[in-house]
Protein backbone atom coordinates (compact mmCIF):
# COMPACT_ATOMS: atom_id res chain seq x y z
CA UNK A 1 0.00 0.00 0.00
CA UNK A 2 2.63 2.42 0.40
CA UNK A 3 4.11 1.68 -2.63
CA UNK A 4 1.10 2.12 -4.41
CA UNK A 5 0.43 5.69 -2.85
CA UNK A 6 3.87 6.92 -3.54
CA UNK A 7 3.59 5.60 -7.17
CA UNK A 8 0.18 7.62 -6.87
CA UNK A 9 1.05 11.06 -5.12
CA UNK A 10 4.06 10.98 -8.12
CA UNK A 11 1.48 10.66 -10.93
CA UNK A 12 -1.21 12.94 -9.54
CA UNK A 13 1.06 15.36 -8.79
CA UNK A 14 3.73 15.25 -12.00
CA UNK A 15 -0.03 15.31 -14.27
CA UNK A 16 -1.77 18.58 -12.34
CA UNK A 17 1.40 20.66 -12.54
CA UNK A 18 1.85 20.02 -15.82
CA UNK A 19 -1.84 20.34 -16.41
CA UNK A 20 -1.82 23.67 -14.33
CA UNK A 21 1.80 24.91 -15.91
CA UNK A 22 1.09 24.67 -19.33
CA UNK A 23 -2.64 26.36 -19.26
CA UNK A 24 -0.92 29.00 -16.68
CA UNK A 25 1.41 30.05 -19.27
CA UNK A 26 -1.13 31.08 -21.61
CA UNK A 27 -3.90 32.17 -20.01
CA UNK A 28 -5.57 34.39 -22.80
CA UNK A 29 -5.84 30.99 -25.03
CA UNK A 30 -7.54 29.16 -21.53
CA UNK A 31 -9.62 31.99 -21.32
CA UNK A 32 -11.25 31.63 -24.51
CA UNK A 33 -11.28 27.74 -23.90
CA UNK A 34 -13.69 29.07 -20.80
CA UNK A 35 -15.19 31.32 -23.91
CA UNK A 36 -16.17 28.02 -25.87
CA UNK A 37 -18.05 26.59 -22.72
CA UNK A 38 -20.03 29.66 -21.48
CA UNK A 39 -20.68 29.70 -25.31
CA UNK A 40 -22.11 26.26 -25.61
CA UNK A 41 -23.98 26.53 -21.93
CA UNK A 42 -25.59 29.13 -23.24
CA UNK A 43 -23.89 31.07 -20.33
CA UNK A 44 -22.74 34.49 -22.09
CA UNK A 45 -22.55 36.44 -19.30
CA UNK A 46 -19.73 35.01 -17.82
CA UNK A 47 -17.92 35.61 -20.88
CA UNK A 48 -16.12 38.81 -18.52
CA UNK A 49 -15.00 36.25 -15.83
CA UNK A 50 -13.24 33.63 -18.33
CA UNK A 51 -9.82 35.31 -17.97
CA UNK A 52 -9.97 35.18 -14.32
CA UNK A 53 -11.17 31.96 -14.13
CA UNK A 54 -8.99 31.03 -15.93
CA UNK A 55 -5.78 32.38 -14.17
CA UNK A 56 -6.72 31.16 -10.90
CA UNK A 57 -7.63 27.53 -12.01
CA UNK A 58 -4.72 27.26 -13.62
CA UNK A 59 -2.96 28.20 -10.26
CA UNK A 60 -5.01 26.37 -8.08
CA UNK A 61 -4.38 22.96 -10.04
CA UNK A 62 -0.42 23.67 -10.21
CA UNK A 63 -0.59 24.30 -6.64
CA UNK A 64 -2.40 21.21 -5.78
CA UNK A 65 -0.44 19.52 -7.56
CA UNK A 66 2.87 20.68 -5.37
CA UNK A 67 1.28 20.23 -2.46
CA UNK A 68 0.36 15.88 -3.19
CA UNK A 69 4.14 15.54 -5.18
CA UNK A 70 5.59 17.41 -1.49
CA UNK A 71 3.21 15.57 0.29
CA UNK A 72 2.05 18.39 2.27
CA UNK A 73 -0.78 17.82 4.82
CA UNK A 74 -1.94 14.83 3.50
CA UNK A 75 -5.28 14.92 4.92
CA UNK A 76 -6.46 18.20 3.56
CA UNK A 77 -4.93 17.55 0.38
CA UNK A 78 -6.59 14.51 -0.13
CA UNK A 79 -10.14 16.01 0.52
CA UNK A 80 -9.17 18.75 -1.84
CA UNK A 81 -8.02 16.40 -4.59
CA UNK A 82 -11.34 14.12 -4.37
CA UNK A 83 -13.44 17.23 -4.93
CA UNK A 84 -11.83 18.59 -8.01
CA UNK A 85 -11.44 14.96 -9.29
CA UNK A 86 -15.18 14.32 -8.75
CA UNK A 87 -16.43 17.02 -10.31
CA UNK A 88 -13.94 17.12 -13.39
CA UNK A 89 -14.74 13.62 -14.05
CA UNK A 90 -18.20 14.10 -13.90
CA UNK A 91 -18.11 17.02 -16.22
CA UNK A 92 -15.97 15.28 -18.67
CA UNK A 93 -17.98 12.27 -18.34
CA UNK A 94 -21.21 14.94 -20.16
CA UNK A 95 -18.24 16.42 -22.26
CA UNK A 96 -17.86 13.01 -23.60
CA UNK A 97 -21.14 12.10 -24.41
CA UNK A 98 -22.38 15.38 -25.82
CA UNK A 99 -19.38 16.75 -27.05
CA UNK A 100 -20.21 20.55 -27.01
CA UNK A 101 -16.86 21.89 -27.43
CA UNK A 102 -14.69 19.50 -29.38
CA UNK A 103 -11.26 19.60 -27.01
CA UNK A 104 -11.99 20.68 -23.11
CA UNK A 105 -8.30 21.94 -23.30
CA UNK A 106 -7.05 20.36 -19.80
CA UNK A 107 -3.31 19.96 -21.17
CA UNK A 108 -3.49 23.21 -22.99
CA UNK A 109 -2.60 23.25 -26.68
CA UNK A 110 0.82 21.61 -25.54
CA UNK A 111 -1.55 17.60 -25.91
CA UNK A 112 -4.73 17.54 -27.25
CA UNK A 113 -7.09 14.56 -26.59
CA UNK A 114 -10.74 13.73 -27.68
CA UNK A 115 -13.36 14.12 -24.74
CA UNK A 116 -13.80 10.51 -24.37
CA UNK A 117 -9.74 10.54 -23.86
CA UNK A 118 -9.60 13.04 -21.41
CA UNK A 119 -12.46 11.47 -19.59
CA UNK A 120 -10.68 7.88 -19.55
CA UNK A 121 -7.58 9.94 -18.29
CA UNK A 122 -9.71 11.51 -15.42
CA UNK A 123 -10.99 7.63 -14.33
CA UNK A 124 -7.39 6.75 -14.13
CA UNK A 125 -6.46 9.10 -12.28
CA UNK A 126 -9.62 9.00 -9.74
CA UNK A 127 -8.21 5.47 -9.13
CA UNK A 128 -4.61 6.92 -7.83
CA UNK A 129 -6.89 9.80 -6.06
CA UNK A 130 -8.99 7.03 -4.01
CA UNK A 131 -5.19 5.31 -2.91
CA UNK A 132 -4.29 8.68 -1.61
CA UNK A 133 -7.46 9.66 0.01
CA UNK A 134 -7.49 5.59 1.50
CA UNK A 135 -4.20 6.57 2.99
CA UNK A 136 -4.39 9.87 4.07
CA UNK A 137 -4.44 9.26 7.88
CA UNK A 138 -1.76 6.89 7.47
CA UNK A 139 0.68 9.34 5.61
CA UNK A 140 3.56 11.27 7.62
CA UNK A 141 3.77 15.02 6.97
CA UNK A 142 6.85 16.47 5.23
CA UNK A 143 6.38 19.61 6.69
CA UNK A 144 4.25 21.15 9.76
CA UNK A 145 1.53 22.78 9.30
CA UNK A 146 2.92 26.41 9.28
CA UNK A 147 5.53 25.38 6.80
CA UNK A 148 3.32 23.77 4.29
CA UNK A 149 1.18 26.36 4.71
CA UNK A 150 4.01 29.15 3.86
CA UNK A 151 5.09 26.75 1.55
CA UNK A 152 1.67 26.54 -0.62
CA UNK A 153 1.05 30.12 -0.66
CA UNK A 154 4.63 31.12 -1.74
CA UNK A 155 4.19 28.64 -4.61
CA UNK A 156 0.53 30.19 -5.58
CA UNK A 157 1.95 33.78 -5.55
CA UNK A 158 5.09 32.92 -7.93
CA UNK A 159 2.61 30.68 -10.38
CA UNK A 160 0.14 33.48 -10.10
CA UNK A 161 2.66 36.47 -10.90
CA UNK A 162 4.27 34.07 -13.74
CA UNK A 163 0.48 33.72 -15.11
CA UNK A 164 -0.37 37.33 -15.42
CA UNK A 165 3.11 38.11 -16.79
CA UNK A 166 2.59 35.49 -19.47
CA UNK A 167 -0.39 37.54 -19.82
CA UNK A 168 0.73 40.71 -20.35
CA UNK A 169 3.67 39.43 -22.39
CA UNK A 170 3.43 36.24 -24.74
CA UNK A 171 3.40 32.86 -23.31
CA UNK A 172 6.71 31.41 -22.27
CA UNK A 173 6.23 28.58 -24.48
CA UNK A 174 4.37 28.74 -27.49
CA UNK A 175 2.46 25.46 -28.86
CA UNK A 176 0.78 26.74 -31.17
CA UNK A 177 1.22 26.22 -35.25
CA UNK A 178 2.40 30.22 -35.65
CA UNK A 179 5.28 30.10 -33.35
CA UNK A 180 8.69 32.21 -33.93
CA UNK A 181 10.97 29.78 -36.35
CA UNK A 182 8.00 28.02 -37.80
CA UNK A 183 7.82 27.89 -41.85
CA UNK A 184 3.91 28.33 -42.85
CA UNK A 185 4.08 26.96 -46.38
CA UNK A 186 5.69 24.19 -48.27
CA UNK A 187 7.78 25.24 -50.79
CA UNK A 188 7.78 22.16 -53.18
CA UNK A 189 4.90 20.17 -51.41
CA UNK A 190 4.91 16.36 -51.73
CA UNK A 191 1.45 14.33 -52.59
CA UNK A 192 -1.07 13.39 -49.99
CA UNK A 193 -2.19 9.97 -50.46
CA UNK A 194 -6.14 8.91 -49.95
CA UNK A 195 -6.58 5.17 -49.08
CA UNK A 196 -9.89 3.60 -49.21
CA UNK A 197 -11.12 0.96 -47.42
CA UNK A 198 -13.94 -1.40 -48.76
CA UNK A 199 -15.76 -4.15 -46.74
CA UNK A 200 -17.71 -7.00 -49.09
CA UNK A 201 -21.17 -7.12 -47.92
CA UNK A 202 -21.17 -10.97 -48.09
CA UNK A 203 -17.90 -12.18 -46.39
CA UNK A 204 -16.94 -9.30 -44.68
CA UNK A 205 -13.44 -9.38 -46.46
CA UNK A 206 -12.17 -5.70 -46.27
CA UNK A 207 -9.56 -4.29 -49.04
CA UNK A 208 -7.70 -1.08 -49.33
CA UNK A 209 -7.28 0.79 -52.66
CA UNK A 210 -5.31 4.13 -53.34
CA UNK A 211 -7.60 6.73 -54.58
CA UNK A 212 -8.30 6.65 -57.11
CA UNK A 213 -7.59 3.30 -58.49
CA UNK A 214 -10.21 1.18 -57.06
CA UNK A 215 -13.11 0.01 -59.51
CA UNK A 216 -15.92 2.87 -59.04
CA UNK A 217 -17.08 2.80 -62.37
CA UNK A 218 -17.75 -0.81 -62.23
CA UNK A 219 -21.47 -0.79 -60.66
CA UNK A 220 -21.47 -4.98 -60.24
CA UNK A 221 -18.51 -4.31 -57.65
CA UNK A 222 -20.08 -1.51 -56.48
CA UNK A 223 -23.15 -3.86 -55.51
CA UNK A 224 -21.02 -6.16 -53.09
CA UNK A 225 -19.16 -3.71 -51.97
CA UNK A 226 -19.04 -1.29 -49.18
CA UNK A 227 -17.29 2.09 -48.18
CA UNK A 228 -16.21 1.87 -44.89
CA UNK A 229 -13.21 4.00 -44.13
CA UNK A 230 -11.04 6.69 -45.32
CA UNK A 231 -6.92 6.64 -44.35
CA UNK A 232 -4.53 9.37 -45.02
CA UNK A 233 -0.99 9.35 -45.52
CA UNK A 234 0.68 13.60 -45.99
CA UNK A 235 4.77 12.65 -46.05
CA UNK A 236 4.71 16.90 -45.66
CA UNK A 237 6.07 17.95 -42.18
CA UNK A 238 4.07 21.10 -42.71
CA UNK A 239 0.65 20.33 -42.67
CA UNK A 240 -0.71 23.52 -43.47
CA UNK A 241 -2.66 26.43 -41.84
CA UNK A 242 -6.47 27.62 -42.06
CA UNK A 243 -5.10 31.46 -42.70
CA UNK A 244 -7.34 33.19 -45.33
CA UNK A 245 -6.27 36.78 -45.73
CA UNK A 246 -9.12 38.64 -47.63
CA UNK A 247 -9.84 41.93 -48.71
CA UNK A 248 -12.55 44.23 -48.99
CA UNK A 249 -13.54 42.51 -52.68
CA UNK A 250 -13.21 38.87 -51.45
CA UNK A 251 -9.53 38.59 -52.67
CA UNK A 252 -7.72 36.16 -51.61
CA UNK A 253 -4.24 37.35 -50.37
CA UNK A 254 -2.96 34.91 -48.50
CA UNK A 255 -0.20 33.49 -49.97
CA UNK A 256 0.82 36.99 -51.16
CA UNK A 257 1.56 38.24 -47.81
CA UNK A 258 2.67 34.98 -45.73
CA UNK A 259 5.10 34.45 -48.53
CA UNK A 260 6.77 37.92 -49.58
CA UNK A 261 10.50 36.95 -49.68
CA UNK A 262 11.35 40.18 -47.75
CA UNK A 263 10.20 41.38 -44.70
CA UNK A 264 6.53 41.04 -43.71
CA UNK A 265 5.32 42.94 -40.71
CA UNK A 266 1.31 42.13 -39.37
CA UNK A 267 -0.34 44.10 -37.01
CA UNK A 268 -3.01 41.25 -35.31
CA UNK A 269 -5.95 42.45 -33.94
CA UNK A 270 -8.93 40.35 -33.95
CA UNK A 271 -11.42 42.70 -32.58
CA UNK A 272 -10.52 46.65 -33.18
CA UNK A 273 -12.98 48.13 -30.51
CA UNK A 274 -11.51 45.81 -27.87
CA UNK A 275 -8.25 46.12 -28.95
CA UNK A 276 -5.82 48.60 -26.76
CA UNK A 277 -6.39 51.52 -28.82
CA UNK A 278 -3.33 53.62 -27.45
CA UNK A 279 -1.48 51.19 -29.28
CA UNK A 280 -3.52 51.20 -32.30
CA UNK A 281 -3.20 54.98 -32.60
CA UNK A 282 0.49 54.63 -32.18
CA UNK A 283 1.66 52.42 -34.61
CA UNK A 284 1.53 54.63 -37.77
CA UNK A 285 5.39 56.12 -36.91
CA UNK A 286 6.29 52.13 -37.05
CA UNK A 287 4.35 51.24 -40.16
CA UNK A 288 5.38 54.28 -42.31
CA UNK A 289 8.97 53.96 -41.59
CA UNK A 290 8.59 49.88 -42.48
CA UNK A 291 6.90 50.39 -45.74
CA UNK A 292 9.29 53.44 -46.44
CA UNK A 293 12.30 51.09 -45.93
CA UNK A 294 10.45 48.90 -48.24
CA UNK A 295 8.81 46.40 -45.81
CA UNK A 296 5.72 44.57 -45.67
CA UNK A 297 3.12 46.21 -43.42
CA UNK A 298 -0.37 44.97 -43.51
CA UNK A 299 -3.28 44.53 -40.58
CA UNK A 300 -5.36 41.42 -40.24
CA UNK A 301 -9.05 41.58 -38.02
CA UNK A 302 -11.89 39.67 -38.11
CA UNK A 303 -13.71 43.00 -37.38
CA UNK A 304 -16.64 44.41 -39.55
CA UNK A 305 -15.85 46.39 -42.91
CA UNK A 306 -17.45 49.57 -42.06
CA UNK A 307 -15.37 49.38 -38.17
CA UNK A 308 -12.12 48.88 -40.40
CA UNK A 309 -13.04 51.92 -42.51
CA UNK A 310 -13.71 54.37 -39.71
CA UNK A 311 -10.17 52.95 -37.89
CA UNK A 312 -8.46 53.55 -40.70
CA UNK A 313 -10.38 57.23 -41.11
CA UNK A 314 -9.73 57.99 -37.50
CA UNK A 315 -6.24 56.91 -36.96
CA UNK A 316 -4.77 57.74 -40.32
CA UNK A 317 -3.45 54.44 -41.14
CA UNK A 318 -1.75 54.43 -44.57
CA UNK A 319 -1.06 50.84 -44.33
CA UNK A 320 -4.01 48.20 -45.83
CA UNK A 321 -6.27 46.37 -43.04
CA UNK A 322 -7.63 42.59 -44.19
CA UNK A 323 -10.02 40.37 -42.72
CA UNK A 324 -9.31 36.89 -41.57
CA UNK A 325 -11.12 34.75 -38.77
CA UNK A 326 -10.61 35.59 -35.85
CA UNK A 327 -9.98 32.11 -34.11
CA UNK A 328 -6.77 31.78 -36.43
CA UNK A 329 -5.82 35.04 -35.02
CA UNK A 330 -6.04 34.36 -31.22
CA UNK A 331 -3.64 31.29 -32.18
CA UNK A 332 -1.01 33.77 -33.99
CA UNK A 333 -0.60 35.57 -31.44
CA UNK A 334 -1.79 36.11 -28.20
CA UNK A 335 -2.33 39.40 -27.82
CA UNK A 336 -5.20 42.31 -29.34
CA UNK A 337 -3.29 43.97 -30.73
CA UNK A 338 0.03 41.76 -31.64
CA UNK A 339 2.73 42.34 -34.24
CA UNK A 340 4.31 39.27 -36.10
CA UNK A 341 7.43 39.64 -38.24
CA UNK A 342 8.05 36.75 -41.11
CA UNK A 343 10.82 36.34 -43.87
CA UNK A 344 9.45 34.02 -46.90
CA UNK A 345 6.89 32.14 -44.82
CA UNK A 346 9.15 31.72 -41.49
CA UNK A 347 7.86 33.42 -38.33
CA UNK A 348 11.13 36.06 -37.30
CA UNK A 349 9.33 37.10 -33.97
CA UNK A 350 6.27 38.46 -32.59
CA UNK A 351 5.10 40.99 -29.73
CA UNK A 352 2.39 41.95 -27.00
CA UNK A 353 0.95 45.55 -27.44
CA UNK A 354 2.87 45.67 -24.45
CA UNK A 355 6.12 44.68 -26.12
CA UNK A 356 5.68 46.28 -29.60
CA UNK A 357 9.53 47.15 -30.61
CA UNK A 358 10.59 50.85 -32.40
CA UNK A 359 11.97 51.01 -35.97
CA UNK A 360 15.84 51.20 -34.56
CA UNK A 361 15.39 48.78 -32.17
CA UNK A 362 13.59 45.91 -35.05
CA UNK A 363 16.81 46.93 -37.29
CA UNK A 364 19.39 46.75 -34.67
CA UNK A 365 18.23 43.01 -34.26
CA UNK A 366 16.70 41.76 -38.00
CA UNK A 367 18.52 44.02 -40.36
CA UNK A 368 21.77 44.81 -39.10
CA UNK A 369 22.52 41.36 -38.36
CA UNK A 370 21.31 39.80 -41.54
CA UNK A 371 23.40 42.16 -43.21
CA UNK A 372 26.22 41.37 -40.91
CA UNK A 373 25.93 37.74 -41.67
């Protein structure tokens, strides 16, 4: 029995602070996670309280999870642990069998798993919860109570500054498909390959043809046979990206912009009225000296035509605004507004509003050095 609750307090407690750690470094894309639920509940007006919910779950699971790995007053922890367990297992359990948001994020964007995955995880992991709560009266206490108590609370103010910095910056790590050093586009793409698999409706043999040399035109086979699955093989280690960069006249100018061989600069804001509009109004000394140096400079929003029209009116922007959807731009960069710099497809860098370089500074780092090299 004590074998089995160590194994367990390692496995609870390694899965919760990773759990907690990589939704606590990005808490903007947990908070629209939160966004997708209240969404699908029906629940709008919590939509104000996602962020916030989302910072301190985030810090209350990494916490919990230090406290069970440390051992730290077993008996309360173990309480604590079967109540969040319970009711994540239960709501996973509805997750699962109604499915109304597709991922329930609980590893972030760093794993993704299916509801019925993340609902068998939560089972397992009940199991080790029951050894430890079993045990709990039989477990010595690392620390006394004072200490474990210091001990918790220091950990939940350093995970809860690191949150909101992550925040207000960019996450520390970035999962996501648009991060810095990433190429979005294949230069000489090779072919995906479509295998289908057919089931005779007498013997239940099964065969698998590559698309599209299987007999569809013969109608007698097409009698005994049966479609039953599709497989996929795409040899590209670039899968692609669901980026469409439009204009006011349905253009598309995707490919135009992601791939111009020289530098590319995009301002990122998927709402306008919500973004910080200080910024907004101060990046037209940026943007003119880019596109005089012979830059790329281009906005992308998922914002309405006419609210694009009266930004650009009010502001004075001389650079062009596009629309694109704004769920592929909360994954390019977490921040409204953000800047992203790419070369020829590759992502350079990218910035918070909070962050947003000058002209000198972006050619100290990019230009000079390039040149240099």
């Amino acid at each position: 029995m004590r074998i089995l609750h160590f194994i367990s307090r390692i496995i609870i407690g390694v899965v919760f602070i990773f759990s907690g750690f990589v939704k606590g470094i990005d808490p903007l894309g947990t908070a629209y996670r939160f966004e997708d639920y209240f969404i699908a509940w029906d629940a709008q007006w919590m939509m104000p309280y996602a962020l916030t919910l989302s910072i301190l779950l985030c810090t209350m699971e990494f916490v919990l999870g230090v406290v069970v790995l440390l051992n730290l007053k077993p008996k309360v922890n173990a309480w604590l642990l079967l109540g969040v367990m319970t009711f994540f297992t239960v709501l996973t359990f509805f997750d699962a069998v109604y499915n109304p948001v597709p991922d329930c994020g609980c590893f972030g964007d760093a794993i993704t798993l299916t509801n019925w995955q993340t609902f068998y995880k939560n089972v397992i992991l009940m199991v080790f919860t029951l050894i430890l709560f079993a045990w709990r009266k039989k477990t010595i206490e690392t620390l006394k109570t004072l200490a474990s108590y210091c001990v918790a609370a220091g950990v939940a103010a350093l995970f809860l500054g690191l949150s909101i910095h992550c925040y207000r910056h960019l996450p520390l790590l970035d999962f996501m498909d648009w991060k810095t050093g990433n190429k979005m586009f294949n230069e000489n793409p090779l072919p995906v390959k479509y295998f289908l698999i057919y089931k005779n409706k007498e013997t239940g043999e099964t065969k698998e043809y590559l698309s599209p040399d299987y007999p569809y035109n013969d109608s007698i086979w097409m009698s005994q046979w049966e479609f039953v699955e599709q497989r996929i093989e795409d040899p590209n280690s670039f899968k692609g990206h669901d980026l469409q960069i439009m204009d006011s006249t349905g253009t598309d100018l995707t490919d135009v912009i992601i791939q111009n061989p020289d530098f590319q600069f995009l301002l990122i804001a998927w709402d306008i009225e919500k973004a910080d509009q200080e910024t907004l109004a101060g990046i037209n000394e940026f943007a003119d000296k880019a596109m005089t140096a012979g830059y790329g400079f281009a906005g992308l929003t998922s914002s309405l035509s006419e609210v694009i029209d009266s930004t650009q009116l009010k502001l004075g922007w001389k650079f062009e605004t596009y629309m694109a959807d704004d769920i592929t731009l909360k994954t390019m960069v977490r921040a409204n507004p953000g800047l992203m710099l790419l070369r020829a497809g590759v992502i350079i860098d990218k910035w918070h509003y909070n962050d947003f370089p000058d002209f000198v500074e972006f050619e100290k780092k990019y230009v000079t050095s390039v040149a240099g090299n």
